[in-house]
N, C-alpha and C. Protein backbone atom coordinates (compact mmCIF):
# COMPACT_ATOMS: atom_id res chain seq x y z
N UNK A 1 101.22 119.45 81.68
CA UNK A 1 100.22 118.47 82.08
C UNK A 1 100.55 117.89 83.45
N UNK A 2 101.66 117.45 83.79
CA UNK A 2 102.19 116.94 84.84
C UNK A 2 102.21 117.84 86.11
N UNK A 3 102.71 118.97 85.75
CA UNK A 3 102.82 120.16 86.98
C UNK A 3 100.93 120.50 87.60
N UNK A 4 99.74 120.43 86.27
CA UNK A 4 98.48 120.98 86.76
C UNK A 4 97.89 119.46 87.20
N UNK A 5 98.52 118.04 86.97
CA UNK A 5 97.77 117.19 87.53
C UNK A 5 98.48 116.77 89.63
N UNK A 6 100.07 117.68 89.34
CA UNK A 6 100.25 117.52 90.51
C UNK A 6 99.66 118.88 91.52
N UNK A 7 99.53 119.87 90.43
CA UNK A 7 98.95 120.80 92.15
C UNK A 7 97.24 120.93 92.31
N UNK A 8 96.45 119.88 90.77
CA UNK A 8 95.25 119.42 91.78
C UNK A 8 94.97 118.06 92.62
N UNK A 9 96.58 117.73 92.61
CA UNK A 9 96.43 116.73 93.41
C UNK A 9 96.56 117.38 94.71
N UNK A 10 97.60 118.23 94.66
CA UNK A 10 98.07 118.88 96.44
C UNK A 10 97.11 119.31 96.45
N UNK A 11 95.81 120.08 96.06
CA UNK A 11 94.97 120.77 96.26
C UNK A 11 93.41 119.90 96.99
N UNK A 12 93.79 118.25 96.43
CA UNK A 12 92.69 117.58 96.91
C UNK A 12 93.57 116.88 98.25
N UNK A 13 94.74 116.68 98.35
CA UNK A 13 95.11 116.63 99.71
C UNK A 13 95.28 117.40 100.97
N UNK A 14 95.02 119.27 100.37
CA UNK A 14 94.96 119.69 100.95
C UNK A 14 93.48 119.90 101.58
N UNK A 15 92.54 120.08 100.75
CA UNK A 15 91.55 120.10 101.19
C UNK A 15 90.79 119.04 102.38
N UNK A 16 91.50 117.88 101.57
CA UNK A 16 90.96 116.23 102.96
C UNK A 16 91.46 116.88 103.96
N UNK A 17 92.91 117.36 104.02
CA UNK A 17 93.45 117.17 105.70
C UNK A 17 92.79 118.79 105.87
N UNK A 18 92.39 119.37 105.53
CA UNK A 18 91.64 120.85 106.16
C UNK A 18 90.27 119.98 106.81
N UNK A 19 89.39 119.10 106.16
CA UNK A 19 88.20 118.31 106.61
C UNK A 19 88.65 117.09 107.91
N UNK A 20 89.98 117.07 107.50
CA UNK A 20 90.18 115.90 108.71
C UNK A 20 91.10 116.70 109.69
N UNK A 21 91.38 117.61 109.87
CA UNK A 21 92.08 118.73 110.72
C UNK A 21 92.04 119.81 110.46
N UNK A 22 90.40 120.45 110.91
CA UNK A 22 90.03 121.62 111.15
C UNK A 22 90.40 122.95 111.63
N UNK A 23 91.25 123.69 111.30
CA UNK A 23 91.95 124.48 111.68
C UNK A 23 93.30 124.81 111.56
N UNK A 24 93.69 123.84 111.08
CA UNK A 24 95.23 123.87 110.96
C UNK A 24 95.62 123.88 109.46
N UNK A 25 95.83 125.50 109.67
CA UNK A 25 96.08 125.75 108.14
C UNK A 25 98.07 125.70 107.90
N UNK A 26 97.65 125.76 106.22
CA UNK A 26 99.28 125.57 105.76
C UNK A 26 99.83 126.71 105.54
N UNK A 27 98.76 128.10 105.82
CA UNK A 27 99.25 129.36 105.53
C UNK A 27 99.72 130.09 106.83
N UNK A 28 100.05 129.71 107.92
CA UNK A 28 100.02 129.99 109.43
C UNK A 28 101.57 130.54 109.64
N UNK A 29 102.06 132.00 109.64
CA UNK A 29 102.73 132.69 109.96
C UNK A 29 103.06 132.86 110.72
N UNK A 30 102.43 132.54 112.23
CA UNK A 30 103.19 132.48 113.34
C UNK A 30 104.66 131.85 113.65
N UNK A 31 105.09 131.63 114.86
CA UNK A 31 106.08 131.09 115.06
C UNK A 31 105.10 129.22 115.08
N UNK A 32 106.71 128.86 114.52
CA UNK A 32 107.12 127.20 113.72
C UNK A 32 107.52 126.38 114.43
N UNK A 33 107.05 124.91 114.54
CA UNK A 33 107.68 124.16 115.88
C UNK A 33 108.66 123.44 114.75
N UNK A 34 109.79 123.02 115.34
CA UNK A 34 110.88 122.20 114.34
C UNK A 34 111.14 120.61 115.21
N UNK A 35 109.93 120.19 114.75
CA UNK A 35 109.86 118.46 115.39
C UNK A 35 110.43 117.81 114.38
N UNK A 36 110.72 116.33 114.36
CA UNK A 36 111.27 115.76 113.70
C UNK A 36 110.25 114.77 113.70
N UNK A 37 109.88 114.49 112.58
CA UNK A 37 109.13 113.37 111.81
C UNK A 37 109.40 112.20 112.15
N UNK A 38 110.90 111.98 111.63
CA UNK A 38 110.94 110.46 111.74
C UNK A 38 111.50 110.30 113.19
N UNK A 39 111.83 111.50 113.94
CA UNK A 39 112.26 111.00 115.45
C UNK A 39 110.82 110.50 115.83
N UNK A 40 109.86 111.14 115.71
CA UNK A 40 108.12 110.53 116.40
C UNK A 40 107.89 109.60 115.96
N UNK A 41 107.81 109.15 114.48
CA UNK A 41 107.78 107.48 113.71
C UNK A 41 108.40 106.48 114.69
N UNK A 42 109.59 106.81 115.47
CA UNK A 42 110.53 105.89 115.40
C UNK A 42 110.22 106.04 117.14
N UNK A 43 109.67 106.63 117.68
CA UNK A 43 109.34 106.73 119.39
C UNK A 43 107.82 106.02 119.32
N UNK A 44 107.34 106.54 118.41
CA UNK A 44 105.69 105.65 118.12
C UNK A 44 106.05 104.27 117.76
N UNK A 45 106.98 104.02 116.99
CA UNK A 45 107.12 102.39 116.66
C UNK A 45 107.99 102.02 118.08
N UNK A 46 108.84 102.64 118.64
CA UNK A 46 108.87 101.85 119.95
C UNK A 46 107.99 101.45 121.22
N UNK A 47 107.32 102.59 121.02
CA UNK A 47 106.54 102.26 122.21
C UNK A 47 105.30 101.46 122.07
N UNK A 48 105.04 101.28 120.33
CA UNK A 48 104.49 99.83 119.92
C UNK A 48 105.19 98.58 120.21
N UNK A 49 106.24 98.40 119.87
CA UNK A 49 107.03 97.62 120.24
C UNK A 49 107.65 97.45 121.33
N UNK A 50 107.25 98.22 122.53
CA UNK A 50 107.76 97.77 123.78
C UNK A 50 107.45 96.70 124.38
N UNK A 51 106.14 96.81 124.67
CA UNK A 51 105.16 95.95 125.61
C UNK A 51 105.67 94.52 124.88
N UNK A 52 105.60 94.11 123.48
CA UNK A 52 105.92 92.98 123.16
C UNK A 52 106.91 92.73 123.78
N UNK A 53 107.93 93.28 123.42
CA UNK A 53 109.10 93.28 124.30
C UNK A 53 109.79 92.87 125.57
N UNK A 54 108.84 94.00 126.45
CA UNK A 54 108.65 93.66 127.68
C UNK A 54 108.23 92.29 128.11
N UNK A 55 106.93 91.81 127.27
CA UNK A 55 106.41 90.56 127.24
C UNK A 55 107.04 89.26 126.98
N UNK A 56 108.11 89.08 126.01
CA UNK A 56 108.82 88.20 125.50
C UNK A 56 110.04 88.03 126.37
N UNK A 57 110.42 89.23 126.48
CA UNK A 57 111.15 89.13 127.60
C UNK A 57 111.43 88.01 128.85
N UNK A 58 110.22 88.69 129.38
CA UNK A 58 109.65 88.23 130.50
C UNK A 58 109.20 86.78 130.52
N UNK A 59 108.71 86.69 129.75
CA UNK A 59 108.54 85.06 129.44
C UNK A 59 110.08 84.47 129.50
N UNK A 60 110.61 84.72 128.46
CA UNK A 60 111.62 83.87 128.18
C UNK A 60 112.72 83.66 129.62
N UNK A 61 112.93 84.62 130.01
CA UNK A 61 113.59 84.64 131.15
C UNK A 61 113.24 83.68 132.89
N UNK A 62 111.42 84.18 132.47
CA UNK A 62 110.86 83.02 133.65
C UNK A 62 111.41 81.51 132.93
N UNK A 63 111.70 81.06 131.92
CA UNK A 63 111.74 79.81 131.98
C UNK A 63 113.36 79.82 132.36
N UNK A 64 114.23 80.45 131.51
CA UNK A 64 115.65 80.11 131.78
C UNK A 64 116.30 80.82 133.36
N UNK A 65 115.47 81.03 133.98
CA UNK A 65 115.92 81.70 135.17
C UNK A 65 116.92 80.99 136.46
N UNK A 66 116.39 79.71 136.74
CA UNK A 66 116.80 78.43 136.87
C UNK A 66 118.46 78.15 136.43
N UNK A 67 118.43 78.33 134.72
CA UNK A 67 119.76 77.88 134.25
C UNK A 67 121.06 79.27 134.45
N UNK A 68 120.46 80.16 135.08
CA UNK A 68 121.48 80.94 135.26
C UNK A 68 121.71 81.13 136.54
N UNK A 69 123.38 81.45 136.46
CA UNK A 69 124.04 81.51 137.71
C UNK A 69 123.62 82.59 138.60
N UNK A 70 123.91 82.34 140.10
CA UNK A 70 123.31 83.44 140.56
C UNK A 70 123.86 84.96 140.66
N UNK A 71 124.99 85.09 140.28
CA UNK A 71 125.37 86.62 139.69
C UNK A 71 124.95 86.81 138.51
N UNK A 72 123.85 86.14 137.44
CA UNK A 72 123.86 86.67 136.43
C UNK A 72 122.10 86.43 136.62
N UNK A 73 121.69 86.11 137.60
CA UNK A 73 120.08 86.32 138.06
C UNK A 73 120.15 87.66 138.49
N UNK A 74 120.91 87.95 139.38
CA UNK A 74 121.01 89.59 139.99
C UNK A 74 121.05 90.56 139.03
N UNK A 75 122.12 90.21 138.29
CA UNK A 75 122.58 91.33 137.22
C UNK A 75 121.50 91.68 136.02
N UNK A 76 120.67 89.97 135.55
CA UNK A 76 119.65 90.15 134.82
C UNK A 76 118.34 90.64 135.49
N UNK A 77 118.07 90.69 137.13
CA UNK A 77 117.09 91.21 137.43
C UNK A 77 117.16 92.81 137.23
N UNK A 78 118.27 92.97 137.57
CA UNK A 78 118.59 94.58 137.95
C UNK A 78 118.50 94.74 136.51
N UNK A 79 119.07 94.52 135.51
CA UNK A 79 119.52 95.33 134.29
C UNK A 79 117.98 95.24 133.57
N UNK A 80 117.08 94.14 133.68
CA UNK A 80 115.64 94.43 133.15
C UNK A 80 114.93 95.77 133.78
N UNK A 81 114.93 95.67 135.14
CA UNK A 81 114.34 96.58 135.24
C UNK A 81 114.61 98.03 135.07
N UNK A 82 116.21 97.86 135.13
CA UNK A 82 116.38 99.15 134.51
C UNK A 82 116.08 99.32 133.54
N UNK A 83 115.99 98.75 132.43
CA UNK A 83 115.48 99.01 131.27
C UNK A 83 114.28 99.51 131.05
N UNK A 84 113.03 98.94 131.81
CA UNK A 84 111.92 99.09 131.77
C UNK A 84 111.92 100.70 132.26
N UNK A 85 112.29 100.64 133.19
CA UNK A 85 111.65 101.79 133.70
C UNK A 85 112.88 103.15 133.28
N UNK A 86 114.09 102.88 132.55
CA UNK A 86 114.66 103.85 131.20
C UNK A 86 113.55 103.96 130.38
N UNK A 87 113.32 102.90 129.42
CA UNK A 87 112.68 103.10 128.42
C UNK A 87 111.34 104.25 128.53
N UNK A 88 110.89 104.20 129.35
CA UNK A 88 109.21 104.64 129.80
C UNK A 88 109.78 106.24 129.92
N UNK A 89 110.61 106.49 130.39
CA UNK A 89 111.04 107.30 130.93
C UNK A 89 111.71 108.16 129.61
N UNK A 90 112.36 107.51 129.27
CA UNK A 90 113.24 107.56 127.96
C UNK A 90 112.04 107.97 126.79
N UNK A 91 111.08 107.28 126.78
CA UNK A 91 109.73 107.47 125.61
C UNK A 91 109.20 108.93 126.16
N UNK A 92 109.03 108.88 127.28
CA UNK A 92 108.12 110.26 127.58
C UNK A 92 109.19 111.59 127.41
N UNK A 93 110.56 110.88 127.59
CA UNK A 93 111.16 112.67 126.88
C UNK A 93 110.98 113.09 125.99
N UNK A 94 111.53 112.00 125.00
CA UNK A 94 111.21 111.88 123.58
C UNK A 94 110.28 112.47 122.77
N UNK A 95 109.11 111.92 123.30
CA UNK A 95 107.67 112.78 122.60
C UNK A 95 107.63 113.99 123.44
N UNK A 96 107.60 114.29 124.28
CA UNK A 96 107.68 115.54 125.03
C UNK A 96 108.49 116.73 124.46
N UNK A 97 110.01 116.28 124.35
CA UNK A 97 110.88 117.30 123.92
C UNK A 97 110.95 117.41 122.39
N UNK A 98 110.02 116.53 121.77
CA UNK A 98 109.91 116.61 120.40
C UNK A 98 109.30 116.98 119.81
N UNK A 99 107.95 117.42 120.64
CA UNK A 99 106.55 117.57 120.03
C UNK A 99 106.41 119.00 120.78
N UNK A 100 107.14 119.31 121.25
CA UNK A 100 106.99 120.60 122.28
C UNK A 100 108.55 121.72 121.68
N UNK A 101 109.59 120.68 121.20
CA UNK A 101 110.39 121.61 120.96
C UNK A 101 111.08 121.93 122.36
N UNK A 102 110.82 121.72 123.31
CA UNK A 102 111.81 121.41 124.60
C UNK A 102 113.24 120.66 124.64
N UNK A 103 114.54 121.67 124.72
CA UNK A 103 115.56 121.37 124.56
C UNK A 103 116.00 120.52 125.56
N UNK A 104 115.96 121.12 126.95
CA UNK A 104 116.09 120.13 128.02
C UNK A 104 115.68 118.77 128.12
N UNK A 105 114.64 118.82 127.55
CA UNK A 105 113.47 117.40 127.62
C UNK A 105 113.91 116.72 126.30
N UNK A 106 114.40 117.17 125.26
CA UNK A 106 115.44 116.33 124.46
C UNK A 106 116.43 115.89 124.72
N UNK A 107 117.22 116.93 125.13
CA UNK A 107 118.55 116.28 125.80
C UNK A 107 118.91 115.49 126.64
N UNK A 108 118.00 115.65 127.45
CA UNK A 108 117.81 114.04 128.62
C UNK A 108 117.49 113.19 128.00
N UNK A 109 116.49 112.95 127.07
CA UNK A 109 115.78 111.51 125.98
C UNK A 109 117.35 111.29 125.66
N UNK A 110 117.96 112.40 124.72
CA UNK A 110 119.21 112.03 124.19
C UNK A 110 120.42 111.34 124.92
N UNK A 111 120.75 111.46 126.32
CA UNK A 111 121.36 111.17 126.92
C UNK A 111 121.14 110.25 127.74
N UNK A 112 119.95 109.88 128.27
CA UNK A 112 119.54 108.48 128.76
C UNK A 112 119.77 107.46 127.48
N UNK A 113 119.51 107.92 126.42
CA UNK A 113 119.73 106.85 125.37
C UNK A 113 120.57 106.45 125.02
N UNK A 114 121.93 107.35 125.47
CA UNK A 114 123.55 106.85 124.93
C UNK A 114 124.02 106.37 126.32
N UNK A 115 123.74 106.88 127.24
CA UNK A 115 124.66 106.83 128.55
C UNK A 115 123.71 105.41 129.25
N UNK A 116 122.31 105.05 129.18
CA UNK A 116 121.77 104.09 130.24
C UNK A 116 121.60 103.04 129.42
N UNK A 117 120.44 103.52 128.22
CA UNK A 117 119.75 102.45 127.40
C UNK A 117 120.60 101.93 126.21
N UNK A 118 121.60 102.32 125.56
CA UNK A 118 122.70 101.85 124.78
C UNK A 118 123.34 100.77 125.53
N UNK A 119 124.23 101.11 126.67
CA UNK A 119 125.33 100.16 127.14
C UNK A 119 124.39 98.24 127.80
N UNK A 120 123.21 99.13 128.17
CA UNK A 120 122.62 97.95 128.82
C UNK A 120 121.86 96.89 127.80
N UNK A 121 121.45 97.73 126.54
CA UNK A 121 121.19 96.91 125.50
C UNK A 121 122.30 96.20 124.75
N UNK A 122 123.15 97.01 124.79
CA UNK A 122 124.56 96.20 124.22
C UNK A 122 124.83 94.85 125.53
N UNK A 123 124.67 95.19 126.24
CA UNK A 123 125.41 94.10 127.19
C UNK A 123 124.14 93.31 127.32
N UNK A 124 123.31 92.59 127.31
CA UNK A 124 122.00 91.79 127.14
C UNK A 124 122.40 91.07 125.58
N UNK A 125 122.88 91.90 124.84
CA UNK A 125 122.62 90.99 123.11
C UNK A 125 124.30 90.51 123.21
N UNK A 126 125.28 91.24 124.14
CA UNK A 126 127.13 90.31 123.96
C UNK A 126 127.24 89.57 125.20
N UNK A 127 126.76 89.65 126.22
CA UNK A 127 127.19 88.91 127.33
C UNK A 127 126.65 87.27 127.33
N UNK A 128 127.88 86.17 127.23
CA UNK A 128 127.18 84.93 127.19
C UNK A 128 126.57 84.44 128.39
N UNK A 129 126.91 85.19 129.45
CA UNK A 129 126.65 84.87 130.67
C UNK A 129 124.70 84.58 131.29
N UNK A 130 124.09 85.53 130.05
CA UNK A 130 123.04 85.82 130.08
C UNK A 130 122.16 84.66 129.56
N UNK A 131 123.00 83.72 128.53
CA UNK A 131 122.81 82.59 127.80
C UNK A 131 121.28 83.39 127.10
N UNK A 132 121.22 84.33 126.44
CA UNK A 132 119.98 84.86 125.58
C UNK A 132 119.77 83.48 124.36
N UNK A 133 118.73 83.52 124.19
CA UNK A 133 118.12 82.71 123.35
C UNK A 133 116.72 83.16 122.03
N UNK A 134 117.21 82.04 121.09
CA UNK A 134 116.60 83.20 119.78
C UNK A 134 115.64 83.92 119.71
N UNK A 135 114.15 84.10 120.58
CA UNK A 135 113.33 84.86 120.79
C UNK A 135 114.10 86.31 121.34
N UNK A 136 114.60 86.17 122.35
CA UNK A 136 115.96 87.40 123.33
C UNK A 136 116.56 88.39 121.68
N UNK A 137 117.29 87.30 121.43
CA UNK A 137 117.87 87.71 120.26
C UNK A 137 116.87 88.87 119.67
N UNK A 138 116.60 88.00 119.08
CA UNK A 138 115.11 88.79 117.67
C UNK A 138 114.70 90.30 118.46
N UNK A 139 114.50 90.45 119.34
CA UNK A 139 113.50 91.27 119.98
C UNK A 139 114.58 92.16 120.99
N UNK A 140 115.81 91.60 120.71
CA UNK A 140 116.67 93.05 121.68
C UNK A 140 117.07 92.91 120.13
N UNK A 141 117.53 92.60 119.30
CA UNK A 141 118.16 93.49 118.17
C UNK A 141 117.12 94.04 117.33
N UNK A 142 115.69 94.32 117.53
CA UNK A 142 114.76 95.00 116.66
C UNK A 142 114.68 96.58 118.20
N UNK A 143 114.85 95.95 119.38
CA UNK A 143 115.13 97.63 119.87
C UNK A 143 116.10 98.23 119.90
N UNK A 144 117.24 97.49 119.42
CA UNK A 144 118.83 98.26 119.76
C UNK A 144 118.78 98.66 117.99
N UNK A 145 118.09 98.29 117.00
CA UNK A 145 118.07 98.96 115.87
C UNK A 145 117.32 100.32 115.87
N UNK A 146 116.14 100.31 116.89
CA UNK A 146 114.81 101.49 116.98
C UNK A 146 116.28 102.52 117.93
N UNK A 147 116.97 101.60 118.58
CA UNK A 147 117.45 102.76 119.60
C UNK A 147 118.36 103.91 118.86
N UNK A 148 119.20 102.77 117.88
CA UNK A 148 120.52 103.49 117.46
C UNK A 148 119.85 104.52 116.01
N UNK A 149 118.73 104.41 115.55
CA UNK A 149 118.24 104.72 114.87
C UNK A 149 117.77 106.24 115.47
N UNK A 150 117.08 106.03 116.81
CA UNK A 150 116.45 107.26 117.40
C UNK A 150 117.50 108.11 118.15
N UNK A 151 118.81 107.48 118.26
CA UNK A 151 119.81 108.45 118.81
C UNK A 151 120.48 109.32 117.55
N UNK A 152 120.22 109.00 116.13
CA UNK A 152 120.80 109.01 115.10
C UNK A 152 119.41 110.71 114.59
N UNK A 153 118.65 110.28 115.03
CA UNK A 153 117.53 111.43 114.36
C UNK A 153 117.05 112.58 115.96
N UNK A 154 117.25 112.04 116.43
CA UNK A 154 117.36 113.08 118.25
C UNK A 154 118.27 113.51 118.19
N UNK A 155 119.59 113.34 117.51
CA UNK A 155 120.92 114.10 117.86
C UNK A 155 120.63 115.11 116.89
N UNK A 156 119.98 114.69 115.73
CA UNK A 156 119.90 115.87 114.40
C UNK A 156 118.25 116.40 114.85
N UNK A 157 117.59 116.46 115.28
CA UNK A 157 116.18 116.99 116.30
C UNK A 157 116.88 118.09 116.73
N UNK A 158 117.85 117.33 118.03
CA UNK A 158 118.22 118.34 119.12
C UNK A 158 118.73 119.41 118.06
N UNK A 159 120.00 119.16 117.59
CA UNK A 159 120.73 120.68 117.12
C UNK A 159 119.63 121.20 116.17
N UNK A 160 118.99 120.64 115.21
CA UNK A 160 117.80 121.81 114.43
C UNK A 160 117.09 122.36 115.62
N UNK A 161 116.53 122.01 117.04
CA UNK A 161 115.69 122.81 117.85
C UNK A 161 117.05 123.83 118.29
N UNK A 162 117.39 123.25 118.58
CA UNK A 162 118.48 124.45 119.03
C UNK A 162 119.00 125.16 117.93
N UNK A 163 119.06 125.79 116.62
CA UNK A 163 119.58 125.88 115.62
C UNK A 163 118.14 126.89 115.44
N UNK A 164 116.57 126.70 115.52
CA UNK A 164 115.44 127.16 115.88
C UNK A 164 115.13 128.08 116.78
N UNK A 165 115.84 127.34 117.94
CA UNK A 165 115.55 128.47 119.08
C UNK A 165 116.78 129.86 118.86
N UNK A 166 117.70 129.42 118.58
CA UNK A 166 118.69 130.24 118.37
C UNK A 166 118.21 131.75 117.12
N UNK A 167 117.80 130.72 116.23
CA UNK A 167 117.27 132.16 115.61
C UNK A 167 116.42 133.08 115.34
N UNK A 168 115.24 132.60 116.39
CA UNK A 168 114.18 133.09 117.04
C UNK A 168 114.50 133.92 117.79
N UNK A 169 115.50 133.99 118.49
CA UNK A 169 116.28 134.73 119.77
C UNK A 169 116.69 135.78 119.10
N UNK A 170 117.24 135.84 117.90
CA UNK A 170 118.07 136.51 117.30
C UNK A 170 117.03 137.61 116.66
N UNK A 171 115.91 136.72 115.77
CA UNK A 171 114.99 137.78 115.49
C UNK A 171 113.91 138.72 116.50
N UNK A 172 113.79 137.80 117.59
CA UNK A 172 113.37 138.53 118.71
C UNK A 172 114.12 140.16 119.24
N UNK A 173 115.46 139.75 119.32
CA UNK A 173 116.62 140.93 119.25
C UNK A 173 117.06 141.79 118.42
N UNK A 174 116.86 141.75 117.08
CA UNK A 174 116.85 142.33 115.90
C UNK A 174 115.72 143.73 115.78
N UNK A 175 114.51 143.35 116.11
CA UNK A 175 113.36 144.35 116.22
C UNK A 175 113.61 145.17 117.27
């Protein structure tokens, strides 16, 4: 009873997404892209969550700008904008090398994310110098959770694409 009420259930889910995505069948033998699900969840929820980000940011900082010293105005001008313009940068590998299966274009997402956007998010949420305040707080530790999260599912992305391409190569060479 259980097994025929679950495969006319797959059968009415399959049918919706055949009506709501025309063409894209589940029987498709060609060659397979090996994206990662929750790496795109987790690049789509950031780049929802940027702009707030960006926004709160920005606010908060125009007011306390004043109370900080002037090596830590420099350091906080420079290190925002690096961020900004990592992140953007950082998002478009991401979906790019993820949704395409592009190793290169992963591996850069992957490596801007440990080497630029890690250290500078770490140093914004430990440095007191920055005097962050509880809005700062809230909103760099909901992206340094999206970050360490998306370096955690891009590192396991990258080696399955590569792990993909590798044996594509192999069956390519085999024939």
């Amino acid at each position: 009873m259980r097994a025929k009420s679950f495969s006319s259930w797959r059968k009415s889910v399959t049918s919706l997404s055949e009506n709501v995505f025309p063409g894209i069948s589940l029987n498709y033998q060609g060659d397979s892209l090996e994206c990662s699900l929750v790496l795109q969840m987790l690049l789509y929820f950031d780049a929802v969550f940027f702009p707030f980000w960006a926004l709160t940011i920005g606010s908060v900082f125009q007011i306390k700008y004043d109370y900080l010293s002037s090596t830590y105005k420099f350091i906080s001008i420079t290190m925002l904008m690096s961020i900004f313009v990592v992140q953007i940068l950082r998002l478009y590998l991401g979906y790019l090398g993820n949704l395409t299966e592009k190793i290169p274009e992963l591996a850069a997402f992957w490596m801007l994310s440990v080497l630029l956007q890690l250290p500078m998010e770490l140093f914004l949420m430990v440095s007191r110098g920055i005097k962050s305040t509880p809005p700062e707080y809230a909103v760099n530790t909901i992206l340094l959770l999206l970050l360490i999260l998306q370096l955690i599912s891009g590192y396991q992305a990258l080696i399955r694409a590569a792990q993909h391409h590798a044996d594509r190569f192999r069956q390519a060479h085999q024939q």
